[in-house]
C-alpha atoms as a PDB file:
ATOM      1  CA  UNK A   1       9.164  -1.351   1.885  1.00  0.00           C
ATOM      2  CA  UNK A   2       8.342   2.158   3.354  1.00  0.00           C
ATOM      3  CA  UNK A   3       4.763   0.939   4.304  1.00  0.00           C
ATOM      4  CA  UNK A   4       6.304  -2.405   5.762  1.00  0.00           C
ATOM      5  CA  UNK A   5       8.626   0.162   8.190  1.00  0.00           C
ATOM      6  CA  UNK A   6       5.914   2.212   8.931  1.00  0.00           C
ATOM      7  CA  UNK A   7       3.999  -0.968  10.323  1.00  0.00           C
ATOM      8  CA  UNK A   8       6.854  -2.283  12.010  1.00  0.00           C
ATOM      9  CA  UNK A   9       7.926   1.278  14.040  1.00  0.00           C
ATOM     10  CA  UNK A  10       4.221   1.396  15.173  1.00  0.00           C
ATOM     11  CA  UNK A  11       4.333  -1.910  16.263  1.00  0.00           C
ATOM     12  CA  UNK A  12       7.311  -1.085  17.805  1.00  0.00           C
ATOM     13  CA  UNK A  13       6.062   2.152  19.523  1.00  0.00           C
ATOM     14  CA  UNK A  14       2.500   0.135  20.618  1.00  0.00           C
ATOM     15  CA  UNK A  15       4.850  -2.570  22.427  1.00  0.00           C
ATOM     16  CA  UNK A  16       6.828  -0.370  24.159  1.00  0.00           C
ATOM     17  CA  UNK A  17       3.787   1.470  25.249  1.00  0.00           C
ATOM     18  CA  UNK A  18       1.717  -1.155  26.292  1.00  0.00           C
ATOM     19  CA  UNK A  19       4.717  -2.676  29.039  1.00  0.00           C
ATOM     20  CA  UNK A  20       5.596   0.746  30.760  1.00  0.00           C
ATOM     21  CA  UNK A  21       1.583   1.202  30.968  1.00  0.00           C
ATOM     22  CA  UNK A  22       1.283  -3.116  32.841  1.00  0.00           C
ATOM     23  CA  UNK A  23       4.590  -1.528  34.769  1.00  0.00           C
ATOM     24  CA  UNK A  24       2.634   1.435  35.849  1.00  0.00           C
ATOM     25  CA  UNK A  25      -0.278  -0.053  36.678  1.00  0.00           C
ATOM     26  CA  UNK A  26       1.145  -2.796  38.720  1.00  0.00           C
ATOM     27  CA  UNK A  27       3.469   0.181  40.615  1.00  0.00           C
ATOM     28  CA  UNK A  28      -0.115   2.210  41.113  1.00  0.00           C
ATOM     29  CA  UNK A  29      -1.552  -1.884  41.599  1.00  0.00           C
ATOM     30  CA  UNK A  30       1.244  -1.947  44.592  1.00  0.00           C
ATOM     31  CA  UNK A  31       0.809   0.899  46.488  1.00  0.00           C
ATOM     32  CA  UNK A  32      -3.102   1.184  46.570  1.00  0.00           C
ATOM     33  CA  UNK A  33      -2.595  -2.258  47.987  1.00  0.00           C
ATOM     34  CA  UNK A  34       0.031  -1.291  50.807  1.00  0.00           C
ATOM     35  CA  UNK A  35      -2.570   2.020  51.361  1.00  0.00           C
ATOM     36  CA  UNK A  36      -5.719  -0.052  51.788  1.00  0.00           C
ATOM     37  CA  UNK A  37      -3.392  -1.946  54.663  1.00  0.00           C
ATOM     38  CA  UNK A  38      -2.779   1.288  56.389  1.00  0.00           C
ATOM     39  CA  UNK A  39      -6.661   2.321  55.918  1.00  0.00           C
ATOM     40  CA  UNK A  40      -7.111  -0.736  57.382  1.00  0.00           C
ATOM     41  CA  UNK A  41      -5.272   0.198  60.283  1.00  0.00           C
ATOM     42  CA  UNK A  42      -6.587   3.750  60.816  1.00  0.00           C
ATOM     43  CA  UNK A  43     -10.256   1.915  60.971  1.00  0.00           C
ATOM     44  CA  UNK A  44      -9.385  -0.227  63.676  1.00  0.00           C
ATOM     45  CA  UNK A  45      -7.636   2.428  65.551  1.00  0.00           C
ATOM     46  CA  UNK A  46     -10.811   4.521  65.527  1.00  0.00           C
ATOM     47  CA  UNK A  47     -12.971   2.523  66.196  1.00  0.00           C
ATOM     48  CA  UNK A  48     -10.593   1.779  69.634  1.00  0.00           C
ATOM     49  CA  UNK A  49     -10.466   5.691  69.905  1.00  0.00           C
ATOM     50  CA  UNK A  50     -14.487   5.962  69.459  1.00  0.00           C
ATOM     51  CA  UNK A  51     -14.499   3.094  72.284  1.00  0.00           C
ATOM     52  CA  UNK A  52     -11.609   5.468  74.119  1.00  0.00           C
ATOM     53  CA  UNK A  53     -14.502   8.162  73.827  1.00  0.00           C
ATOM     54  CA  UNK A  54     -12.005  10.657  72.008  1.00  0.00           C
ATOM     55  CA  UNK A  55     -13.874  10.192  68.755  1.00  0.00           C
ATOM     56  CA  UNK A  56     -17.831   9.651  67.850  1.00  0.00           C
ATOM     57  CA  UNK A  57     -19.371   6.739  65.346  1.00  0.00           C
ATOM     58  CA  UNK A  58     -18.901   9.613  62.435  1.00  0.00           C
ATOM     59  CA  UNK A  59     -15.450   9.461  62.375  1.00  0.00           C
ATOM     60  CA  UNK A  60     -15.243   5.925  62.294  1.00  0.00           C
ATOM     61  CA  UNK A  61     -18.112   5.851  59.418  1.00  0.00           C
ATOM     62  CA  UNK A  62     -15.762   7.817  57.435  1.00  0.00           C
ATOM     63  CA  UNK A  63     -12.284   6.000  57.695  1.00  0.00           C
ATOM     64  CA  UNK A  64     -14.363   2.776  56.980  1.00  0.00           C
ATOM     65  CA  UNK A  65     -16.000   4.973  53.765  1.00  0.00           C
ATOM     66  CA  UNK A  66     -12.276   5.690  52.454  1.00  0.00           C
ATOM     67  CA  UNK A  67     -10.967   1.799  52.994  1.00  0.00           C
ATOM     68  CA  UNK A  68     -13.807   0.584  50.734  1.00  0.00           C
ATOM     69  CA  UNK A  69     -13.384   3.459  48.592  1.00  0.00           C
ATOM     70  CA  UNK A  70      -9.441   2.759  47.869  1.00  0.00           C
ATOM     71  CA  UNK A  71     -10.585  -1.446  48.013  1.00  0.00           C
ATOM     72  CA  UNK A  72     -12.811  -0.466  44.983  1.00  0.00           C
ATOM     73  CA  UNK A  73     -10.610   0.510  42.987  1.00  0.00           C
ATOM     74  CA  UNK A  74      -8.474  -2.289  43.061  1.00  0.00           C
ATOM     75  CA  UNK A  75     -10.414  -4.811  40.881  1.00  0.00           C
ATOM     76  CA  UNK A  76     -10.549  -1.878  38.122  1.00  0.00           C
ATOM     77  CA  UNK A  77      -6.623  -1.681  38.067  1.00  0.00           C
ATOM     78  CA  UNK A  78      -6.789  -5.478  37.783  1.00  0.00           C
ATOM     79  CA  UNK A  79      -9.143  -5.449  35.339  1.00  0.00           C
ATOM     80  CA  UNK A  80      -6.796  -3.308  33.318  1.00  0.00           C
ATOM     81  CA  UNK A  81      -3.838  -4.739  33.646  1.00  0.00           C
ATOM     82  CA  UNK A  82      -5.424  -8.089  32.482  1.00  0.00           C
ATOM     83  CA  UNK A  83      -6.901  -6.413  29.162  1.00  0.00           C
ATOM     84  CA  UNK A  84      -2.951  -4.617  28.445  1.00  0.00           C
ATOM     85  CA  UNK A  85      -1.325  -8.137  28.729  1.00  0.00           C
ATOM     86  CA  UNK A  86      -4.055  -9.149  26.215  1.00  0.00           C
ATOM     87  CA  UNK A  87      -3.101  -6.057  24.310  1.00  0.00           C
ATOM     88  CA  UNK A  88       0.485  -6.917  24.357  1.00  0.00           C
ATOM     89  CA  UNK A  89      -0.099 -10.413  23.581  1.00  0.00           C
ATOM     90  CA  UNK A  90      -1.683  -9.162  20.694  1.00  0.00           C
ATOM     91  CA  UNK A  91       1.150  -7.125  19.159  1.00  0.00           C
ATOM     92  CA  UNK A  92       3.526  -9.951  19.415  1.00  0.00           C
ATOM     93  CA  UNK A  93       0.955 -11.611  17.885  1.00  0.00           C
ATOM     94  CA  UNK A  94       0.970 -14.631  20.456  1.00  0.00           C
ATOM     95  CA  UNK A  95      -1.831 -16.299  22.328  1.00  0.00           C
ATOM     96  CA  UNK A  96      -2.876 -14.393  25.702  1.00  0.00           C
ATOM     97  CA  UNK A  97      -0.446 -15.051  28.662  1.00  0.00           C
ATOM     98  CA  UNK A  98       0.972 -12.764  31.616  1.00  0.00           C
ATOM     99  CA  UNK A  99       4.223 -10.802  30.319  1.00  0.00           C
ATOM    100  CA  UNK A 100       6.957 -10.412  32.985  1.00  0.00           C
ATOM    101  CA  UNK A 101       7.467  -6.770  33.124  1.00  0.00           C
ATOM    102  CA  UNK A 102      10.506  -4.654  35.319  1.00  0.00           C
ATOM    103  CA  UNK A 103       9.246  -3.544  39.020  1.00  0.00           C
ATOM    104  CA  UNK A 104      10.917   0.203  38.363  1.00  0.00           C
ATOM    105  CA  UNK A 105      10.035   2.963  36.025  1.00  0.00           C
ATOM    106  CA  UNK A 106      13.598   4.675  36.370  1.00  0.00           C
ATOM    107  CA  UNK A 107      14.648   5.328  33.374  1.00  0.00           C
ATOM    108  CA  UNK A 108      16.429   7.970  31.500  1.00  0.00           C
ATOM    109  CA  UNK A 109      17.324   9.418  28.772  1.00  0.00           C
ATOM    110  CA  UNK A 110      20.139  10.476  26.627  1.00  0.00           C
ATOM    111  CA  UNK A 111      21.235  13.873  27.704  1.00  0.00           C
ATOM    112  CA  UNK A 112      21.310  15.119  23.888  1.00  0.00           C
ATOM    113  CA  UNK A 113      17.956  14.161  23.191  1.00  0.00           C
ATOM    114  CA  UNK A 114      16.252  15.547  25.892  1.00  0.00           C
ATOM    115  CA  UNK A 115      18.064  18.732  24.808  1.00  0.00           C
ATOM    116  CA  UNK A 116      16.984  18.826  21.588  1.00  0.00           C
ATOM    117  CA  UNK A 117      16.662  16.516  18.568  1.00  0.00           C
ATOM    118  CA  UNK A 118      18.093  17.695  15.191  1.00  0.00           C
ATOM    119  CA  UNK A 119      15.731  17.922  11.972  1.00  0.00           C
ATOM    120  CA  UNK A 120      17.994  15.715  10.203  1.00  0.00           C
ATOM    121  CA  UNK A 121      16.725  12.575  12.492  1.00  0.00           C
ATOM    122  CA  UNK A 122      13.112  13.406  10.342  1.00  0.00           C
ATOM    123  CA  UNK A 123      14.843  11.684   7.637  1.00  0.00           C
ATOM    124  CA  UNK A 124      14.628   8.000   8.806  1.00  0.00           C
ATOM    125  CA  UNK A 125      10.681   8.147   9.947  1.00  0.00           C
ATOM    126  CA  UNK A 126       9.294   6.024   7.461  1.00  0.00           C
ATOM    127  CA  UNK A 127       6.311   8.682   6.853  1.00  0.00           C
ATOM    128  CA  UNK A 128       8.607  11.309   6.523  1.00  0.00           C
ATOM    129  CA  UNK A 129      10.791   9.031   4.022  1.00  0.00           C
ATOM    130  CA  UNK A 130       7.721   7.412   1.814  1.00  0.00           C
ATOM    131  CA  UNK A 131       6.794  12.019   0.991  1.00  0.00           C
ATOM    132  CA  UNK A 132      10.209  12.364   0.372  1.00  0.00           C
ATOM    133  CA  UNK A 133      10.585   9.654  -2.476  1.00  0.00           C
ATOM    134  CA  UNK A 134       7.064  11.241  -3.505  1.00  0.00           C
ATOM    135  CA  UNK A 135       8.665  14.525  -3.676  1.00  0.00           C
ATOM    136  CA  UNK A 136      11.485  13.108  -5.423  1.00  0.00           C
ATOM    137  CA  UNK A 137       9.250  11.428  -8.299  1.00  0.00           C
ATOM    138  CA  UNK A 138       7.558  14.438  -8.674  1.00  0.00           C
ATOM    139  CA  UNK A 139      10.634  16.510  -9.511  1.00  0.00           C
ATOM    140  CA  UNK A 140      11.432  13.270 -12.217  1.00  0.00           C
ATOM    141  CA  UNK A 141       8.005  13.694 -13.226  1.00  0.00           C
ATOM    142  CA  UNK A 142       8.389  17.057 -14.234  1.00  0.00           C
ATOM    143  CA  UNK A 143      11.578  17.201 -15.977  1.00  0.00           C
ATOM    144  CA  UNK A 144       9.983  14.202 -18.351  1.00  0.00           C
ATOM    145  CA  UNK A 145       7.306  17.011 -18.954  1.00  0.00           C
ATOM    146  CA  UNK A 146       9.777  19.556 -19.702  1.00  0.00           C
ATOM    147  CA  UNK A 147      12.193  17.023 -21.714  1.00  0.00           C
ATOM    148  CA  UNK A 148       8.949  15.952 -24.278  1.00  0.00           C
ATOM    149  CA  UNK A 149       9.035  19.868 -25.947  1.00  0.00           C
ATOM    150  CA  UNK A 150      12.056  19.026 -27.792  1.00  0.00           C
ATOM    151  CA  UNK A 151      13.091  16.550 -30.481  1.00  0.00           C
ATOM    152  CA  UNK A 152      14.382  13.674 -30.630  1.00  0.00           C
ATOM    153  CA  UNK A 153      17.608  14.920 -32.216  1.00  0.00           C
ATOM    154  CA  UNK A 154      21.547  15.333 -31.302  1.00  0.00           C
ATOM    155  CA  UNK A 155      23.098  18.368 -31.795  1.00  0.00           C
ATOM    156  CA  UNK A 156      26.371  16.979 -33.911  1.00  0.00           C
ATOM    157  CA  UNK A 157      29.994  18.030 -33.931  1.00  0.00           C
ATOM    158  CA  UNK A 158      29.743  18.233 -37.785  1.00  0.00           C
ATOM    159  CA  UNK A 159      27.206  21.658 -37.320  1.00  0.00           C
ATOM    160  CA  UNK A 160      24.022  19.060 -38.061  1.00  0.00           C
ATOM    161  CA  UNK A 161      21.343  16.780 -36.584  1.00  0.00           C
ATOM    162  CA  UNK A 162      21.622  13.340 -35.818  1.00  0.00           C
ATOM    163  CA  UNK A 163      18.470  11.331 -35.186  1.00  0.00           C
ATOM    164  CA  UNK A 164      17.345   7.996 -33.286  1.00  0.00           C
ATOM    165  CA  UNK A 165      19.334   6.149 -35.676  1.00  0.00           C
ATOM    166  CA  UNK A 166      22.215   8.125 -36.087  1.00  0.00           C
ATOM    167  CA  UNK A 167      21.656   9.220 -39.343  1.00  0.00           C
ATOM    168  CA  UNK A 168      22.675  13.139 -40.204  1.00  0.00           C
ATOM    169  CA  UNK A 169      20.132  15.138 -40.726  1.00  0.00           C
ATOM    170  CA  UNK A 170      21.745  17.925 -43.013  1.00  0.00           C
ATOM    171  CA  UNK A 171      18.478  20.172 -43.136  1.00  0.00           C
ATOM    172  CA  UNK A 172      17.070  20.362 -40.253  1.00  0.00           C
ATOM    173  CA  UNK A 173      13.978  22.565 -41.103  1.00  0.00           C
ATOM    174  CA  UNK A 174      12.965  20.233 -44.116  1.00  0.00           C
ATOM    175  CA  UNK A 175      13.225  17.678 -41.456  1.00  0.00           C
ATOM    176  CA  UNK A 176      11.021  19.504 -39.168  1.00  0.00           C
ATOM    177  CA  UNK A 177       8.330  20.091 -41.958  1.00  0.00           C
ATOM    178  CA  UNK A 178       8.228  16.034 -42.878  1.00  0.00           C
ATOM    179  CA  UNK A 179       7.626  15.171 -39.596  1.00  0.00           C
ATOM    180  CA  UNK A 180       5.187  18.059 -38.678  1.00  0.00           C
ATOM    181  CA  UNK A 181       1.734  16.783 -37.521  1.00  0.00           C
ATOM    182  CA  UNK A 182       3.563  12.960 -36.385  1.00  0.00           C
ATOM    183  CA  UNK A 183       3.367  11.757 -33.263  1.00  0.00           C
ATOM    184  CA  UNK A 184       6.992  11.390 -33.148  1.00  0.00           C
ATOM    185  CA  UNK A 185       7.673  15.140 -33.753  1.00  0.00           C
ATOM    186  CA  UNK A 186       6.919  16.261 -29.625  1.00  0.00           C
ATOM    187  CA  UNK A 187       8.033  19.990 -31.329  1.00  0.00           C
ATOM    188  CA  UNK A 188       4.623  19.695 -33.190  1.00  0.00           C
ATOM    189  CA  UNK A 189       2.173  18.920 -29.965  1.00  0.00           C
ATOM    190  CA  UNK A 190       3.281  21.806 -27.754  1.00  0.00           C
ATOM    191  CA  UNK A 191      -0.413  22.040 -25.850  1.00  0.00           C
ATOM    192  CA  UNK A 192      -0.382  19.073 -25.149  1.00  0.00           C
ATOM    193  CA  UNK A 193       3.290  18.944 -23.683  1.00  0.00           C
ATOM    194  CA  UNK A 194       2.176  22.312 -22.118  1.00  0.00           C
ATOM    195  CA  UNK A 195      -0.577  20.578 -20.287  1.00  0.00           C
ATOM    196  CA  UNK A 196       1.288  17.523 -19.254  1.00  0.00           C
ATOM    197  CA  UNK A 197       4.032  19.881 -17.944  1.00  0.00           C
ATOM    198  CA  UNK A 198       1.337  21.892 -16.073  1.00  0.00           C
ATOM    199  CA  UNK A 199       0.045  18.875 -14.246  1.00  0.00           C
ATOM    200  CA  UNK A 200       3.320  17.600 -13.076  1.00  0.00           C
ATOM    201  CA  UNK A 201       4.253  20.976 -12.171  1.00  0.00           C
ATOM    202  CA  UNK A 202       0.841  20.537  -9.480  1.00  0.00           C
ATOM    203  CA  UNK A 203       1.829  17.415  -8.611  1.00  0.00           C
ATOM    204  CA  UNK A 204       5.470  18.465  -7.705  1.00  0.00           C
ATOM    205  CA  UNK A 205       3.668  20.994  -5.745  1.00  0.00           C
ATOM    206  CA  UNK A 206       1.203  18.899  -4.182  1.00  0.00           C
ATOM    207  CA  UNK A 207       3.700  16.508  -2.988  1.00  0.00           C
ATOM    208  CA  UNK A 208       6.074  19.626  -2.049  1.00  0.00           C
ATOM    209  CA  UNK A 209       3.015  20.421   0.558  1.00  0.00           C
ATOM    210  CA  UNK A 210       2.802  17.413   1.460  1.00  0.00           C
ATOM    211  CA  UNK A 211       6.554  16.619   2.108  1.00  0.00           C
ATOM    212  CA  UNK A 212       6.422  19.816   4.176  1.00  0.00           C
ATOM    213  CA  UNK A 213       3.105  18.849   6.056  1.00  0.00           C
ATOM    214  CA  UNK A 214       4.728  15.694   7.094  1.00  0.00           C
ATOM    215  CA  UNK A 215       8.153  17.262   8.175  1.00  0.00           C
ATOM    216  CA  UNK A 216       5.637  19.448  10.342  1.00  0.00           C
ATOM    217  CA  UNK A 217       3.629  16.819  11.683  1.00  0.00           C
ATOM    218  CA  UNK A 218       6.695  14.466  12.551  1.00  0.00           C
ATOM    219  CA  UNK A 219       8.628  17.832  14.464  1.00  0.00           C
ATOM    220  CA  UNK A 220       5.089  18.334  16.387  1.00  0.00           C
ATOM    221  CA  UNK A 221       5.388  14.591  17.838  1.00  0.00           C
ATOM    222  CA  UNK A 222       9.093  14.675  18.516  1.00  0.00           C
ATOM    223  CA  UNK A 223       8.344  17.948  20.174  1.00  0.00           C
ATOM    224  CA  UNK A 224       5.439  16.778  22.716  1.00  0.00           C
ATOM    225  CA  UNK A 225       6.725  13.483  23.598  1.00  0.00           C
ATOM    226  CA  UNK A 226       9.998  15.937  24.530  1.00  0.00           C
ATOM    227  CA  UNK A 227       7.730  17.859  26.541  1.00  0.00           C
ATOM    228  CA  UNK A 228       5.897  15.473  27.827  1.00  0.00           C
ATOM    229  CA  UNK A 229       8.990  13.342  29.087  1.00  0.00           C
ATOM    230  CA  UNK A 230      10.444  16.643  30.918  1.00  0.00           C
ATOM    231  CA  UNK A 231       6.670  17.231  32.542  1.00  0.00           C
ATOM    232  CA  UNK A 232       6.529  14.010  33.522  1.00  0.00           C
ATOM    233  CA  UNK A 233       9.738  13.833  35.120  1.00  0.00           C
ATOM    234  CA  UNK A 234       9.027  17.077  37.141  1.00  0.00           C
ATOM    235  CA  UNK A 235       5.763  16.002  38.491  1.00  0.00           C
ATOM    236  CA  UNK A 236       7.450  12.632  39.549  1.00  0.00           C
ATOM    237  CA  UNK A 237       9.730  14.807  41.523  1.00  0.00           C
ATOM    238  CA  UNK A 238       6.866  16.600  43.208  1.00  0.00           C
ATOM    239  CA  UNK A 239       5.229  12.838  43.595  1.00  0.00           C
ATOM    240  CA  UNK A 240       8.112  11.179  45.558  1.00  0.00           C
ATOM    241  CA  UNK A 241       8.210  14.537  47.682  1.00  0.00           C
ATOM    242  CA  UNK A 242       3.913  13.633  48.484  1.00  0.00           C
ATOM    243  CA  UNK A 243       5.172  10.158  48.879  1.00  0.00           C
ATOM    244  CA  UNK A 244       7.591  10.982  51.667  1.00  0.00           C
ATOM    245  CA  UNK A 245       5.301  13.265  53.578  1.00  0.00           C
ATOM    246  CA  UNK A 246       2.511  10.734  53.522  1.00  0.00           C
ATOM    247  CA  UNK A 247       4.835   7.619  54.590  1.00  0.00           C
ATOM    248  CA  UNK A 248       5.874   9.996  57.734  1.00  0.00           C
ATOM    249  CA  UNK A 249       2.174  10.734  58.339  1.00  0.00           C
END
C-alpha cells in the first residue's frame, strides 16, 4: 500500500508538472511569435530608412540577423511542446493526443504555506510513512529480543509459577534445573538471546537513521520548492516590469 502511494503521488507530481511546463511553453510559444511580427516590422522599416539614407546595408543585415534568429527558435519550442503532450499522454497512460491546457500561469498559493509548512505534514508522504512503519517494526523487533530472556512462566497470586498450561509450579528452581539445556527454557540460551537482541538493537538503529534521513530529505524538498515558488514569483515581477518597457519601445 505505501509503495502503491508512493507511485501514485509521483504520478501525480509528473502530471502536474508536465501541463504548467505545455502552458509555459505555449505562453513563451506566444510571445516569440508576436516578437518575430514586430522584428518583422523593424526589418522593413530599415530597410525604408537605409533607402531614406539615414541608415547603411549593416544595419539592415543585422535586424534581418535577429528576425531569423528569434524564427529559429520557434520550431524548437514546437518541437517541445509536441514531445510534453507525448509525455503527458504517457502518465495518463493514454494514446498520444494534444491536451487542452489553461492560457494563464496565475496562480497562487495558500498564504500559510508559503509561510511555512509544519513538520507534522512529513507524516502523510508516503516515503516518510513506509520508514516510519520500519521504525516502528524495529522497536517490535526488539522488545521480542528482549521478551525471549525470560521464561515462559506466570508469576501467581498463590507466591508460585504457573506454566503454558496452567499448571503450578511449586519449585521453581527444580523446575529450572529439568528444563536446563531445552530449547524451551529461553533462561538457558542467554548468548544466543544476547545476540538476537544485539541485532535488533542495529536494526532499530539502522531504521532510526533512516527514519531521520528521510524526515531530512522530505524537509529539504518542501523547503526548495518553497523557495523556489517565492524566487519565481519575484523574478516574474521583474519580467512583467521588462515586458512593459519593451511593449512601449
Amino acid at each position: 500500500a505505501q509503495q502503491e502511494q508512493a507511485v501514485q503521488s509521483q504520478i501525480v507530481c509528473g502530471v502536474a508538472s508536465t501541463y504548467y511546463a505545455i502552458v509555459f511553453l505555449n505562453q513563451q510559444l506566444d510571445l516569440t511569435k508576436r516578437t518575430s511580427e514586430i522584428w518583422k516590422e523593424q526589418v522593413e522599416s530599415m530597410e525604408l530608412l537605409k533607402n531614406a539614407g539615414y541608415t547603411n546595408e549593416a544595419g539592415v543585415v543585422q535586424s534581418r540577423a535577429n528576425y531569423y534568429n528569434i524564427m529559429s527558435t520557434i520550431p524548437d519550442m514546437e518541437n517541445s511542446i509536441h514531445e510534453l503532450q507525448n509525455t503527458l499522454s504517457l502518465l495518463l497512460n493514454t494514446y498520444p493526443q494534444t491536451w487542452e491546457v489553461t492560457n494563464s500561469l496565475d496562480f497562487d498559493l495558500p498564504e500559510e504555506i508559503v509561510n511555512g509548512i509544519p513538520m507534522s505534514y512529513l507524516a502523510v508522504r508516503p516515503d516518510v510513512r513506509a520508514s516510519e512503519r520500519a521504525l516502528a517494526q524495529a522497536y517490535y523487533a526488539t522488545n521480542s529480543a528482549r521478551a525471549a530472556f525470560y521464561p515462559s512462566l506466570t508469576i501467581s497470586a498463590q507466591g508460585g509459577f504457573t506454566n503454558l498450561l496452567g499448571s503450578i509450579i511449586t519449585n521453581p528452581g527444580k523446575w529450572f534445573i529439568q528444563l536446563a539445556g531445552q530449547v524451551t527454557a529461553p533462561i538457558f540460551s542467554r548468548g544466543q538471546n544476547i545476540a538476537t537482541l544485539e541485532a535488533s538493537k542495529a536494526q532499530q538503529t539502522q531504521a532510526m537513521n533512516n527514519f531521520e534521513y528521510s524526515v531530512l530529505n522530505a524537509s529539504a524538498e518542501v523547503s526548495d520548492a518553497l523557495v523556489k515558488y517565492r524566487k519565481n514569483h519575484e523574478k516574474r515581477e521583474y519580467v512583467l516590469l521588462q515586458i512593459d518597457q519593451l511593449e512601449k519601445s
